[in-house]
PDB file of N, CA and C in Angstrom:
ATOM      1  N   UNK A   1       0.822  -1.194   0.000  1.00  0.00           N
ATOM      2  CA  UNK A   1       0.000   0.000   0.000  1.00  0.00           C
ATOM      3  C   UNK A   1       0.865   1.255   0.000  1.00  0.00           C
ATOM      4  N   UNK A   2       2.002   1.210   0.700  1.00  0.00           N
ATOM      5  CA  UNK A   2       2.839   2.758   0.921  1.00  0.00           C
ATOM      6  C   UNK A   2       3.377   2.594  -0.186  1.00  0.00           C
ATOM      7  N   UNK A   3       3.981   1.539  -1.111  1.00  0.00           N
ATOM      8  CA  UNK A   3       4.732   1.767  -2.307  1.00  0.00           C
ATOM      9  C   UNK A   3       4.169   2.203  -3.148  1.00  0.00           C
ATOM     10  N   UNK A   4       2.429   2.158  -3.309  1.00  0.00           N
ATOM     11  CA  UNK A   4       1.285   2.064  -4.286  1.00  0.00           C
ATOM     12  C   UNK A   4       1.576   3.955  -4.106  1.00  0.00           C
ATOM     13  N   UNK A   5       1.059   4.125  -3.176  1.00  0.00           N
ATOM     14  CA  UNK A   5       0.963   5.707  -2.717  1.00  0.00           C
ATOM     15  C   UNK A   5       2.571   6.777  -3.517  1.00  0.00           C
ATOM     16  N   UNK A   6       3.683   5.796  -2.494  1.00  0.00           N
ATOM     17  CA  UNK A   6       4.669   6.112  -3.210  1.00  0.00           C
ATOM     18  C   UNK A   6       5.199   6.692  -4.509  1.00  0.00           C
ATOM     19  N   UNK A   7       4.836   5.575  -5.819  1.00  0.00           N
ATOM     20  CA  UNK A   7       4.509   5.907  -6.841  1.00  0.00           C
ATOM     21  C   UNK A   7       3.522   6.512  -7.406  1.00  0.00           C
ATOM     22  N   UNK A   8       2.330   6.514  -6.841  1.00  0.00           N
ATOM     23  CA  UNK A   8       1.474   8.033  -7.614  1.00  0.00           C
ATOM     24  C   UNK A   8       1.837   9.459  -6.681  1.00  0.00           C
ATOM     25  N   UNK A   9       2.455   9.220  -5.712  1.00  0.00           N
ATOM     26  CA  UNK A   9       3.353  10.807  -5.549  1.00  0.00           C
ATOM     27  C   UNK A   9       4.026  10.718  -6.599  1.00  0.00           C
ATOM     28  N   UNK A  10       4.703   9.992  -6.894  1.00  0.00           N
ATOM     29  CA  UNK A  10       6.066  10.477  -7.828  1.00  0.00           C
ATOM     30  C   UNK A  10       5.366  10.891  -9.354  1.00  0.00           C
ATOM     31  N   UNK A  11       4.544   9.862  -9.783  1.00  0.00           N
ATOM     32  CA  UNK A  11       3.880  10.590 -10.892  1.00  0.00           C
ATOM     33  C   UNK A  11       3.244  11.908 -10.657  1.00  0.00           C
ATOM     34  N   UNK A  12       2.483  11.965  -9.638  1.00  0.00           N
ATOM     35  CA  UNK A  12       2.072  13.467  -9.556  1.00  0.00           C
ATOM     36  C   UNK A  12       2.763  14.535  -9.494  1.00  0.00           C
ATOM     37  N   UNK A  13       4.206  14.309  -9.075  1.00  0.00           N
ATOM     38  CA  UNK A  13       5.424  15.036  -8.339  1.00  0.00           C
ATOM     39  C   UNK A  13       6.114  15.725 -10.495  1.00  0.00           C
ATOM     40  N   UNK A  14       6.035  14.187 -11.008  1.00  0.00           N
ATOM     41  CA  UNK A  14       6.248  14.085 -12.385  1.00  0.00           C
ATOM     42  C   UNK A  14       5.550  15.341 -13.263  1.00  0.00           C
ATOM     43  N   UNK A  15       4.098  15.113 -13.255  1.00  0.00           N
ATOM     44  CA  UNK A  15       3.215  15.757 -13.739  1.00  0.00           C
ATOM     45  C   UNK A  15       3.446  17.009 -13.837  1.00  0.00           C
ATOM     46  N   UNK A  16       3.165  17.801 -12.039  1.00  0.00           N
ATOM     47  CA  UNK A  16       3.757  19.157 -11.499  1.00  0.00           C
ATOM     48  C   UNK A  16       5.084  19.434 -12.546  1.00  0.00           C
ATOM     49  N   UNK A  17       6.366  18.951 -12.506  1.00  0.00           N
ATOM     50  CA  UNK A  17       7.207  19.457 -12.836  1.00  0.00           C
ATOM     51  C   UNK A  17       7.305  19.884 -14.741  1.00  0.00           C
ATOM     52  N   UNK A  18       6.435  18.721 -15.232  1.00  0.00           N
ATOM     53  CA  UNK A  18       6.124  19.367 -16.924  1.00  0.00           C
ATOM     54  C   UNK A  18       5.030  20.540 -16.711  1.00  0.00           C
ATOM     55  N   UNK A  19       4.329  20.168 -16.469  1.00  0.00           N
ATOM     56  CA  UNK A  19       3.665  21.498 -16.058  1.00  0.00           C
ATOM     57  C   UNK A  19       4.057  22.573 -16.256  1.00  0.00           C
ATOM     58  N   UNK A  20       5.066  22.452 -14.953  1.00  0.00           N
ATOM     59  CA  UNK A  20       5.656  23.962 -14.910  1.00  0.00           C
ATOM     60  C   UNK A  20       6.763  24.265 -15.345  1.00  0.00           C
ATOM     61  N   UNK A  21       7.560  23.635 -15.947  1.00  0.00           N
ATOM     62  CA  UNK A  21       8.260  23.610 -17.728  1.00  0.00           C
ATOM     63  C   UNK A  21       7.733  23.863 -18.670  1.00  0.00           C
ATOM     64  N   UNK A  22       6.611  23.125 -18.838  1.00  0.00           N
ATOM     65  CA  UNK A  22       5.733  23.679 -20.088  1.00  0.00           C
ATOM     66  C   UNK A  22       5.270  25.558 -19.601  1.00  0.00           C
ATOM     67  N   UNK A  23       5.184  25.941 -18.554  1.00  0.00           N
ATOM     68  CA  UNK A  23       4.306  26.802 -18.181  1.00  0.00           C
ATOM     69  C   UNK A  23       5.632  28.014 -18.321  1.00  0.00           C
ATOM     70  N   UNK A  24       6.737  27.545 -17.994  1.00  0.00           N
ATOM     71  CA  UNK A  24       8.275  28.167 -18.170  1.00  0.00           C
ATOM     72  C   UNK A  24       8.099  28.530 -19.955  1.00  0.00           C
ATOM     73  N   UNK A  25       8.251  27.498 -20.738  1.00  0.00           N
ATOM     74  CA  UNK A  25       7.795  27.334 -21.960  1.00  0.00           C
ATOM     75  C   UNK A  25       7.604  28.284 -22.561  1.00  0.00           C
ATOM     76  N   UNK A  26       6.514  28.694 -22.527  1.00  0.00           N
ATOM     77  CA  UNK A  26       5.286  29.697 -22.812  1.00  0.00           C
ATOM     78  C   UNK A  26       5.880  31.116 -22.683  1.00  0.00           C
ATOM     79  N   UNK A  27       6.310  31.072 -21.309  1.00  0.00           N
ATOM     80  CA  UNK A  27       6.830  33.101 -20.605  1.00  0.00           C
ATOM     81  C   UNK A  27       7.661  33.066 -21.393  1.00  0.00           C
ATOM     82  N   UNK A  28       9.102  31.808 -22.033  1.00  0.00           N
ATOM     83  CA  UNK A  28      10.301  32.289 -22.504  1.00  0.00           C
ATOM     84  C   UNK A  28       9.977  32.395 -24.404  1.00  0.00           C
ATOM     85  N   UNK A  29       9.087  31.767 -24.597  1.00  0.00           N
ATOM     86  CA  UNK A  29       8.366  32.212 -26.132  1.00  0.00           C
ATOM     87  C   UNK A  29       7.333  33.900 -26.123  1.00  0.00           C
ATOM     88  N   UNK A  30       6.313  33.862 -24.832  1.00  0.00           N
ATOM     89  CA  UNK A  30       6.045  35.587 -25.028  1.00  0.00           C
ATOM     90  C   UNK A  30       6.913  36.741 -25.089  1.00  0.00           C
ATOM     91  N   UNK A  31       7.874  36.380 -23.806  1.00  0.00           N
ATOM     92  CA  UNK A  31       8.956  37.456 -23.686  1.00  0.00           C
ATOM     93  C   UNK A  31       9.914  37.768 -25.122  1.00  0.00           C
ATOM     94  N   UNK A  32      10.158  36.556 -25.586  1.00  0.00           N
ATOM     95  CA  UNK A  32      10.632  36.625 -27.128  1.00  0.00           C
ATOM     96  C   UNK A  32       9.854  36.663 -28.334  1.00  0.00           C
ATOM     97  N   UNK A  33       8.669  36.865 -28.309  1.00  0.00           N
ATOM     98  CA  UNK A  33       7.670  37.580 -29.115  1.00  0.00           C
ATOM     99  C   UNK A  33       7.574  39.004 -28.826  1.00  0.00           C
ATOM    100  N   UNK A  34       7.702  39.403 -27.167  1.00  0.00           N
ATOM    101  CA  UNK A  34       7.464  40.953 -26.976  1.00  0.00           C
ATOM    102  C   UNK A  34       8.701  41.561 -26.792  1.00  0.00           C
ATOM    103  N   UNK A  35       9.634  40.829 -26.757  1.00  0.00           N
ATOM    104  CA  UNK A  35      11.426  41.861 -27.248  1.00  0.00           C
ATOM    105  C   UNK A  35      11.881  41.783 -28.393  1.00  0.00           C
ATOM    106  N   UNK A  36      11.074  41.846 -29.867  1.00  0.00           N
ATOM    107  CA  UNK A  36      11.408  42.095 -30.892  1.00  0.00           C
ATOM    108  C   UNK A  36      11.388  43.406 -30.786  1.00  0.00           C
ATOM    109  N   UNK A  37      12.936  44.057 -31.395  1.00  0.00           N
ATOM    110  CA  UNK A  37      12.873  45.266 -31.519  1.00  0.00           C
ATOM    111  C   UNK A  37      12.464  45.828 -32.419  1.00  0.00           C
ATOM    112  N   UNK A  38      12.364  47.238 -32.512  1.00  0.00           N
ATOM    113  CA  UNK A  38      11.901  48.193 -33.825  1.00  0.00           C
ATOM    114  C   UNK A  38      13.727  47.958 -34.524  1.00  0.00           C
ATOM    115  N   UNK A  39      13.780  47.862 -36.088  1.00  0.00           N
ATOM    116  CA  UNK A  39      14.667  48.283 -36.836  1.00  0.00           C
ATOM    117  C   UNK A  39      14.773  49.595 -36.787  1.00  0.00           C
ATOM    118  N   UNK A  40      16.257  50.145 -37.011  1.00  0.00           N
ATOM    119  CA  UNK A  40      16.558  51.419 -36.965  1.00  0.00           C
ATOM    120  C   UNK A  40      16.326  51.732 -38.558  1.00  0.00           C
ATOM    121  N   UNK A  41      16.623  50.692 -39.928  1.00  0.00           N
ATOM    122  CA  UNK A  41      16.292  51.060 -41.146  1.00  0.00           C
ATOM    123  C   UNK A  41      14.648  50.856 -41.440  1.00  0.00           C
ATOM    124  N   UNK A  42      13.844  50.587 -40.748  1.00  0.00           N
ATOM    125  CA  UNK A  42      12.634  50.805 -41.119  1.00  0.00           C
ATOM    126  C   UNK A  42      11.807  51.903 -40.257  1.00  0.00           C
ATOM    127  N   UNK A  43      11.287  52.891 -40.886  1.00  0.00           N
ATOM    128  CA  UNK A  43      10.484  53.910 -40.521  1.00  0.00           C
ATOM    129  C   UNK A  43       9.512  54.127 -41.310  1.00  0.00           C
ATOM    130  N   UNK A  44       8.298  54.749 -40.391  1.00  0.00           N
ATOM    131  CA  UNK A  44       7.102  55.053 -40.807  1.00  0.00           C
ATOM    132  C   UNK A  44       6.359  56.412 -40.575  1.00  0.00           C
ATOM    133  N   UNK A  45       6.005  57.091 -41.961  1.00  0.00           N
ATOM    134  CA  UNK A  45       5.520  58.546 -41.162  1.00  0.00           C
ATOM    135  C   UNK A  45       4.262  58.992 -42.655  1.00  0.00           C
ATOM    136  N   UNK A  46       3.525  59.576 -42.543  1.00  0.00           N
ATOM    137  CA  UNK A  46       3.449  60.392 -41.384  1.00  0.00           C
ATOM    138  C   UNK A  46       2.619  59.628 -40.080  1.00  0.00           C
ATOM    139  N   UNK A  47       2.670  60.234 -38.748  1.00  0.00           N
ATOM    140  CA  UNK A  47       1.824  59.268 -37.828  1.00  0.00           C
ATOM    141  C   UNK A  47       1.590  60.769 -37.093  1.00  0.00           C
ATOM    142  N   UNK A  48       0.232  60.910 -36.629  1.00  0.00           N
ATOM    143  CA  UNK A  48      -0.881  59.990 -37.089  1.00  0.00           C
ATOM    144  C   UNK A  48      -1.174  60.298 -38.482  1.00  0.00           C
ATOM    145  N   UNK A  49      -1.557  58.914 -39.743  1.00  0.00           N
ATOM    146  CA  UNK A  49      -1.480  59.349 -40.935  1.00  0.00           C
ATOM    147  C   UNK A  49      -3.201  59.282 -41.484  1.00  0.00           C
ATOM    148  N   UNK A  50      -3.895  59.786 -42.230  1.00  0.00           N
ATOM    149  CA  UNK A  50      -5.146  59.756 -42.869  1.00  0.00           C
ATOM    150  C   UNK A  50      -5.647  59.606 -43.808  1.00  0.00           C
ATOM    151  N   UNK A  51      -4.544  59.276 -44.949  1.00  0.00           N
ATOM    152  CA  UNK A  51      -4.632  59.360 -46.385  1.00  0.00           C
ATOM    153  C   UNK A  51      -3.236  58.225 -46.381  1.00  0.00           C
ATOM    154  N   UNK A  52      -2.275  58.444 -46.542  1.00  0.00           N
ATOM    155  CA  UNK A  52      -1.132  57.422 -47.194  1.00  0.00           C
ATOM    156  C   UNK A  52      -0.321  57.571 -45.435  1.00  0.00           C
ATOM    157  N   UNK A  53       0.459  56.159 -45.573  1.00  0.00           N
ATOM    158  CA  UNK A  53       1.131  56.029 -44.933  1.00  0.00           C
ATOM    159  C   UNK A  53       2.268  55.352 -45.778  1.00  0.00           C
ATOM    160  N   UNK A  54       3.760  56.277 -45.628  1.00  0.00           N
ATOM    161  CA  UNK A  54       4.773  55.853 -46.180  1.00  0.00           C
ATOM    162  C   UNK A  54       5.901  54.921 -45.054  1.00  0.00           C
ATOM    163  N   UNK A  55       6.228  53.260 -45.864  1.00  0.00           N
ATOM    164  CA  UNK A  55       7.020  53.377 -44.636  1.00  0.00           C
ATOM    165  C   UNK A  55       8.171  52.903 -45.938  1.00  0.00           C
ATOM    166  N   UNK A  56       9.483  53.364 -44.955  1.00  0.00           N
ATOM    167  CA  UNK A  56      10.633  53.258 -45.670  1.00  0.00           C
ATOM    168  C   UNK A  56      11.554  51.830 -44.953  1.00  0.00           C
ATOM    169  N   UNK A  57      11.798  51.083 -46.023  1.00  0.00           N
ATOM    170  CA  UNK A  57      12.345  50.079 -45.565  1.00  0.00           C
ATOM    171  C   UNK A  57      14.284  49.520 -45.445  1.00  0.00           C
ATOM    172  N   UNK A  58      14.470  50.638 -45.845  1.00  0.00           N
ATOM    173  CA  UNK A  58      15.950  50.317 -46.046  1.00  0.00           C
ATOM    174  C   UNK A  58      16.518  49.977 -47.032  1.00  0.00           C
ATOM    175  N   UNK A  59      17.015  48.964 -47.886  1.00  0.00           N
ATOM    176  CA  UNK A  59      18.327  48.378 -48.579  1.00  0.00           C
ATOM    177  C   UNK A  59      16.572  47.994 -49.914  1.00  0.00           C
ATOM    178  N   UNK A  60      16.853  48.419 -51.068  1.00  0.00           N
ATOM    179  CA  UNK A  60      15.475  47.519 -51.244  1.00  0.00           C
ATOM    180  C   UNK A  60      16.589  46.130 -52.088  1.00  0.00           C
ATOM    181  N   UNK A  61      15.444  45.649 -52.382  1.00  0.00           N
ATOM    182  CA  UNK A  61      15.764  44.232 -53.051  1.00  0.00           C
ATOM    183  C   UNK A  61      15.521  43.113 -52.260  1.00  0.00           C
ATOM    184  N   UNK A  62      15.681  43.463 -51.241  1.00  0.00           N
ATOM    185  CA  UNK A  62      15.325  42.203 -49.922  1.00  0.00           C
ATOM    186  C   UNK A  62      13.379  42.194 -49.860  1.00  0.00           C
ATOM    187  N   UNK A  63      13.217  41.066 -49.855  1.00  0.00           N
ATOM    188  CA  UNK A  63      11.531  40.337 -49.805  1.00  0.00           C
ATOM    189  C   UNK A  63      11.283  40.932 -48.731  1.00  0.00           C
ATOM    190  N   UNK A  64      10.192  41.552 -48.303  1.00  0.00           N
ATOM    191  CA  UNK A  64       9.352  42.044 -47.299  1.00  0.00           C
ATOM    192  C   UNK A  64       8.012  42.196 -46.959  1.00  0.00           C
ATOM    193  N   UNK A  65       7.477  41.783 -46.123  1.00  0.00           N
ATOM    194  CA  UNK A  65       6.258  41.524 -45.660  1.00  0.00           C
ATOM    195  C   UNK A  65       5.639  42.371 -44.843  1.00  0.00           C
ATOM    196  N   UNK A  66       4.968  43.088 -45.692  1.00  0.00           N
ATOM    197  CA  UNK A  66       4.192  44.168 -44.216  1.00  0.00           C
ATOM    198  C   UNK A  66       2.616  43.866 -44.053  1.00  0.00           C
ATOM    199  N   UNK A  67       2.426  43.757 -42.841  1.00  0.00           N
ATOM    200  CA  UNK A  67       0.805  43.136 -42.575  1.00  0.00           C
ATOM    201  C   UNK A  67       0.516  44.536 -41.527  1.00  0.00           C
ATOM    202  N   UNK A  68      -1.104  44.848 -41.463  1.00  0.00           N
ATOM    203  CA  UNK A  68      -1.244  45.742 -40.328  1.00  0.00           C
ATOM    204  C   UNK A  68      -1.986  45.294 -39.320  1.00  0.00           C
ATOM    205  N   UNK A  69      -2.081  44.974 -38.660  1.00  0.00           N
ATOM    206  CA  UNK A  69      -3.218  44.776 -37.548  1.00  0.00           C
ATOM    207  C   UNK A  69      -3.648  45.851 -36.645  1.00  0.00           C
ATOM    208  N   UNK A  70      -5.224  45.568 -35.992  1.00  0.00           N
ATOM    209  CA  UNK A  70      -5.775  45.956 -35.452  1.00  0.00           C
ATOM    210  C   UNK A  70      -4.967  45.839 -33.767  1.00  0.00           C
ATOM    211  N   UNK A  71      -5.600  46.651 -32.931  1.00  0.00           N
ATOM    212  CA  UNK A  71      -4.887  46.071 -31.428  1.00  0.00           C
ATOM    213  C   UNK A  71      -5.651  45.157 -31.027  1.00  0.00           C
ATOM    214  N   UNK A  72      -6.566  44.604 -32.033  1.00  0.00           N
ATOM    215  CA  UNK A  72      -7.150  43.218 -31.212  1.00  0.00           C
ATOM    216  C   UNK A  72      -6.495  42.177 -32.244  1.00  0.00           C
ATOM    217  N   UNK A  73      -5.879  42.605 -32.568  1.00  0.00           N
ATOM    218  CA  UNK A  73      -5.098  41.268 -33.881  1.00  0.00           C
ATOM    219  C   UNK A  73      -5.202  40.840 -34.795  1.00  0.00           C
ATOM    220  N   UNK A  74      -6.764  41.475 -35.374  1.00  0.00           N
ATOM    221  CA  UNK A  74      -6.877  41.561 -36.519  1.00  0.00           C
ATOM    222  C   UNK A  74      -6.710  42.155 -37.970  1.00  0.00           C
ATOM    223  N   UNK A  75      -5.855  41.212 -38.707  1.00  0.00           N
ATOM    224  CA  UNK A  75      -5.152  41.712 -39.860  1.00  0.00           C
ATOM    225  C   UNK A  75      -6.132  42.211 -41.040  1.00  0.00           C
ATOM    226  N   UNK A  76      -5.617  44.024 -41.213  1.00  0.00           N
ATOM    227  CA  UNK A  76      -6.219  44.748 -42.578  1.00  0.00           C
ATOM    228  C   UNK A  76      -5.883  44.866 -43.182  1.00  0.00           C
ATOM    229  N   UNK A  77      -4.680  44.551 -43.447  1.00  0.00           N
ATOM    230  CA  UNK A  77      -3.616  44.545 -44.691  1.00  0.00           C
ATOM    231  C   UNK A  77      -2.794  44.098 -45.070  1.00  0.00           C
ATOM    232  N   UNK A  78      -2.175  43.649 -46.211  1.00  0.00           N
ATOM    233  CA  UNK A  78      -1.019  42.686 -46.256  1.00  0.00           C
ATOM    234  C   UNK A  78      -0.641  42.729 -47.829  1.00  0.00           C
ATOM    235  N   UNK A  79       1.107  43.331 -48.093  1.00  0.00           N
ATOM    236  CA  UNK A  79       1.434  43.352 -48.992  1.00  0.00           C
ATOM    237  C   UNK A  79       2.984  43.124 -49.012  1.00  0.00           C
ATOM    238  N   UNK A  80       3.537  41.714 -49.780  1.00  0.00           N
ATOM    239  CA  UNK A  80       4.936  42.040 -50.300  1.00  0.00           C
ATOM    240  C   UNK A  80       5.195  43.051 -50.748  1.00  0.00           C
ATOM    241  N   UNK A  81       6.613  42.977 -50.861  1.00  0.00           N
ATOM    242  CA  UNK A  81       7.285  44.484 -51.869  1.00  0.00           C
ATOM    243  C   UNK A  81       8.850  43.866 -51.703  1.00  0.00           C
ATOM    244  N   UNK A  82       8.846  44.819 -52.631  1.00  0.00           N
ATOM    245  CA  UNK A  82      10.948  44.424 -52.696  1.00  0.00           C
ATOM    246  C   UNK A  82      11.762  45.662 -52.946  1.00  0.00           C
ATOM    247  N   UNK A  83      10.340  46.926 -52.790  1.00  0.00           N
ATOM    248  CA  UNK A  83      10.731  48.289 -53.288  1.00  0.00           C
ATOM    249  C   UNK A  83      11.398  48.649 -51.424  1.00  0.00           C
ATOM    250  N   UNK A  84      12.101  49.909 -51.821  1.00  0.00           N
ATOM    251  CA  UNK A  84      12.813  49.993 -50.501  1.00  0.00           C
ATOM    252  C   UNK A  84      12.064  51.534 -49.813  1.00  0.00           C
ATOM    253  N   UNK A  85      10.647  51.912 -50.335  1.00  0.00           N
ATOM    254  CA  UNK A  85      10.118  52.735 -49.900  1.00  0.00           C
ATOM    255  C   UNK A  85       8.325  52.286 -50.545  1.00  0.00           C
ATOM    256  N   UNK A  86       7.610  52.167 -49.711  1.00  0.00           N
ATOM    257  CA  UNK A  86       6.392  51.528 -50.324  1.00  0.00           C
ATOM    258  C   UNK A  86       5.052  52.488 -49.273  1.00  0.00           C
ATOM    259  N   UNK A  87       4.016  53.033 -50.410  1.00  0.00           N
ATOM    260  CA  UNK A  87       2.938  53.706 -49.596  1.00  0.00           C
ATOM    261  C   UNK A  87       1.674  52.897 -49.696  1.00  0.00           C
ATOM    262  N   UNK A  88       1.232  53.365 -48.824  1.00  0.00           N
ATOM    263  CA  UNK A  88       0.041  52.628 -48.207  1.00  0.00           C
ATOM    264  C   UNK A  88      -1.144  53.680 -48.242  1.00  0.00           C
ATOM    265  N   UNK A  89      -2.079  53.301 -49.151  1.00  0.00           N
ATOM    266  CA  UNK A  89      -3.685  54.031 -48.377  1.00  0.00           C
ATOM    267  C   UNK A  89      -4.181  53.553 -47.514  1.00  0.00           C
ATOM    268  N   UNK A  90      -4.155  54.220 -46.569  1.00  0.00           N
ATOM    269  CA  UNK A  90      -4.969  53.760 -45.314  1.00  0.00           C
ATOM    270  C   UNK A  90      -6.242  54.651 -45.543  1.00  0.00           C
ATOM    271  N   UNK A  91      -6.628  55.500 -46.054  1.00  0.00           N
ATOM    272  CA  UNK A  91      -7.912  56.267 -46.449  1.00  0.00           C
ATOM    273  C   UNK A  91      -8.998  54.776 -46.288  1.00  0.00           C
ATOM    274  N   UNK A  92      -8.587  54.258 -47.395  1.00  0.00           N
ATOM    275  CA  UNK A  92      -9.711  53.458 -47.524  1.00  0.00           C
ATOM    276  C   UNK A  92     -10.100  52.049 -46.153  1.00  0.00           C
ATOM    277  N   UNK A  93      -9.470  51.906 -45.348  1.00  0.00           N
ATOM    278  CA  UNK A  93      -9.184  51.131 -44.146  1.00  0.00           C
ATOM    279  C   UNK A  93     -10.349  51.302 -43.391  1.00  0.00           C
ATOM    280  N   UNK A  94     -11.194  50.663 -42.931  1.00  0.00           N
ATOM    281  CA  UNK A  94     -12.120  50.954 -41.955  1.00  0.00           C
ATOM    282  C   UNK A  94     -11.947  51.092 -40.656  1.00  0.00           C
ATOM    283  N   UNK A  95     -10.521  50.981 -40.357  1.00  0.00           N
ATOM    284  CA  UNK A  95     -10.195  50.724 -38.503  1.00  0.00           C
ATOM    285  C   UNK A  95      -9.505  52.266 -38.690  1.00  0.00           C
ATOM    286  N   UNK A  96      -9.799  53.011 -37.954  1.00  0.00           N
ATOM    287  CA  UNK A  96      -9.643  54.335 -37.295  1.00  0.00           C
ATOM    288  C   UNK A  96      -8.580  54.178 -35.568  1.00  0.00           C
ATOM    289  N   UNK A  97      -7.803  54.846 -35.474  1.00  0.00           N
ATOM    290  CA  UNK A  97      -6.921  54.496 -33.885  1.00  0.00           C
ATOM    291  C   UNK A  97      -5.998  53.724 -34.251  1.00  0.00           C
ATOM    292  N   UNK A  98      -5.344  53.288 -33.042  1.00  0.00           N
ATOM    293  CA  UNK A  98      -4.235  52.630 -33.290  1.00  0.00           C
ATOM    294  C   UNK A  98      -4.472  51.122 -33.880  1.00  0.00           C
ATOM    295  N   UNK A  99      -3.191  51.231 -34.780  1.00  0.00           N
ATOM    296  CA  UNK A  99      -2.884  49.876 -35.426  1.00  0.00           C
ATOM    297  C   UNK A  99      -1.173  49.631 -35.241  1.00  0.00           C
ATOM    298  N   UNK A 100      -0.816  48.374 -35.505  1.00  0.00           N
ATOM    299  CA  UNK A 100       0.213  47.863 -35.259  1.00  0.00           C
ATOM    300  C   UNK A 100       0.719  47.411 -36.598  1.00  0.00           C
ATOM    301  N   UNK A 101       1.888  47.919 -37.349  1.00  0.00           N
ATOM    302  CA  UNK A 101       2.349  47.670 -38.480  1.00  0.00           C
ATOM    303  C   UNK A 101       3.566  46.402 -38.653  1.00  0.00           C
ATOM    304  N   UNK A 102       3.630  45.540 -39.119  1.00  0.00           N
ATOM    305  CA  UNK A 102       4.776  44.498 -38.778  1.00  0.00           C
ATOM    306  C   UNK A 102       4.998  44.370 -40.257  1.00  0.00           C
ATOM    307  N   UNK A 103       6.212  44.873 -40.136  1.00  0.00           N
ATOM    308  CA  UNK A 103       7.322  44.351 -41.597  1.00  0.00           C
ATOM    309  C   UNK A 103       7.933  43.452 -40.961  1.00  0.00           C
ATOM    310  N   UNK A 104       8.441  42.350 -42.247  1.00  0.00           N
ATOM    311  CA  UNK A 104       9.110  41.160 -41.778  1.00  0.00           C
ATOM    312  C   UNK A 104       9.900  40.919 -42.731  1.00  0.00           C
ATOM    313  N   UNK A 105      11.217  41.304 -42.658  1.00  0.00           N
ATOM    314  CA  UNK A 105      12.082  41.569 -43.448  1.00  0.00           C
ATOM    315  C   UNK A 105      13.193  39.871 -43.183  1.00  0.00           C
ATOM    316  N   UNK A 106      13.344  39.073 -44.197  1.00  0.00           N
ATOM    317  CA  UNK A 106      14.165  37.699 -43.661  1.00  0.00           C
ATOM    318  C   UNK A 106      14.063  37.169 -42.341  1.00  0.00           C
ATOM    319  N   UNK A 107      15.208  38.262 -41.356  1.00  0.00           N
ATOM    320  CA  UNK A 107      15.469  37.656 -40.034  1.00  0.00           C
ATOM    321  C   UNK A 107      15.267  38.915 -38.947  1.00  0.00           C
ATOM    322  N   UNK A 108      14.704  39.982 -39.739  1.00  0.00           N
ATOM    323  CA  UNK A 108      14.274  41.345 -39.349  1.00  0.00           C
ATOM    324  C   UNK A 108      13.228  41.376 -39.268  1.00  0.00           C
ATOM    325  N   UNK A 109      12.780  41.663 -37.772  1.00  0.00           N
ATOM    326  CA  UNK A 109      10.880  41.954 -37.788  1.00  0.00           C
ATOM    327  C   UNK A 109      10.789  43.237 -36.647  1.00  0.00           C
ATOM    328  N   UNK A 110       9.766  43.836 -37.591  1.00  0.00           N
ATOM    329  CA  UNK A 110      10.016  45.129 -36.469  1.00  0.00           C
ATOM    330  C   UNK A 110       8.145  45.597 -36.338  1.00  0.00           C
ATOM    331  N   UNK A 111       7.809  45.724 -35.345  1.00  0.00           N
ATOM    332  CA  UNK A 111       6.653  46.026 -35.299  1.00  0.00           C
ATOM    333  C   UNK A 111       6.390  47.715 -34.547  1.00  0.00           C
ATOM    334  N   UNK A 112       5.618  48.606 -35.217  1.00  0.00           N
ATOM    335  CA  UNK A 112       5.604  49.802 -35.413  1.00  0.00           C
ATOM    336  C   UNK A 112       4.158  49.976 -34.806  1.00  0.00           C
ATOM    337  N   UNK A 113       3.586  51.246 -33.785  1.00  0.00           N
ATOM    338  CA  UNK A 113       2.924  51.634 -33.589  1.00  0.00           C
ATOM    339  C   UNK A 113       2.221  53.209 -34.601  1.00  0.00           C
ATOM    340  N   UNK A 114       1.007  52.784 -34.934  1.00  0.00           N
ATOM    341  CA  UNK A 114       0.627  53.914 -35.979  1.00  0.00           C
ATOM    342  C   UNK A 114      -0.860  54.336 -35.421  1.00  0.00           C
ATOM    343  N   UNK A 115      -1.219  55.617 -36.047  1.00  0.00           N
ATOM    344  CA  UNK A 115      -2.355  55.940 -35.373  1.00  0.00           C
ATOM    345  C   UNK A 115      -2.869  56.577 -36.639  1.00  0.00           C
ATOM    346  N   UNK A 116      -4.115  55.764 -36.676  1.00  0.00           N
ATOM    347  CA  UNK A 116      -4.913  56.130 -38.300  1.00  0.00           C
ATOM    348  C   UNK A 116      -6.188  57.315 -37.744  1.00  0.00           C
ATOM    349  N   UNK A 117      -6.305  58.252 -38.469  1.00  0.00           N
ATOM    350  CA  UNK A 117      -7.253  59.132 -38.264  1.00  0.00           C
ATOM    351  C   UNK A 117      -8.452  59.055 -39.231  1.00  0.00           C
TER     352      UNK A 117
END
């Protein structure tokens, strides 16, 4: 009977410890989702913008991915380019306030705060 007990401590003891590895897991994948920095070669202006938003990407020729999202995460836009300065109508956009701009340049991702009027 105490060995029986024995061993489902230890599995439970087991359990607990993926758990909270897996739960480790998780913080060391958000924290490295939320310390992507801004690139110093990608900029965006005008902000707050109402008509075009220009963002400048640096070196062109390199593949780039710019998506916009909403602050609830939902994506309004999404366009390659390989040009090294690319504009955007946001006129026609239905989300008004802040949005979150993410270029994704190879091994470069920089996510930009913008404020659509």
């Amino acid at each position: 009977m105490k060995r029986l007990l024995y061993q489902g401590n230890r599995k439970r003891r087991s359990i607990i410890e993926v758990n909270h590895k897996l739960e480790h897991y998780k913080q060391n994948v958000r924290d490295m989702l939320l310390s992507v920095t801004m690139s110093s070669n990608v900029s965006i202006f005008p902000n707050p913008a109402s008509e075009k938003l220009i963002i400048t990407l640096g070196e062109s020729g390199d593949l780039a991915l710019i998506n916009i999202y909403t602050i609830y995460g939902h994506l309004i836009y999404s366009e390659h380019t390989t040009n090294s300065q690319m504009k955007v109508d946001v006129s026609g956009l239905k989300t008004k306030g802040l949005v979150i701009v993410k270029v994704d340049k190879r091994q470069e991702i920089s996510n930009l705060k913008v404020v659509l009027q």
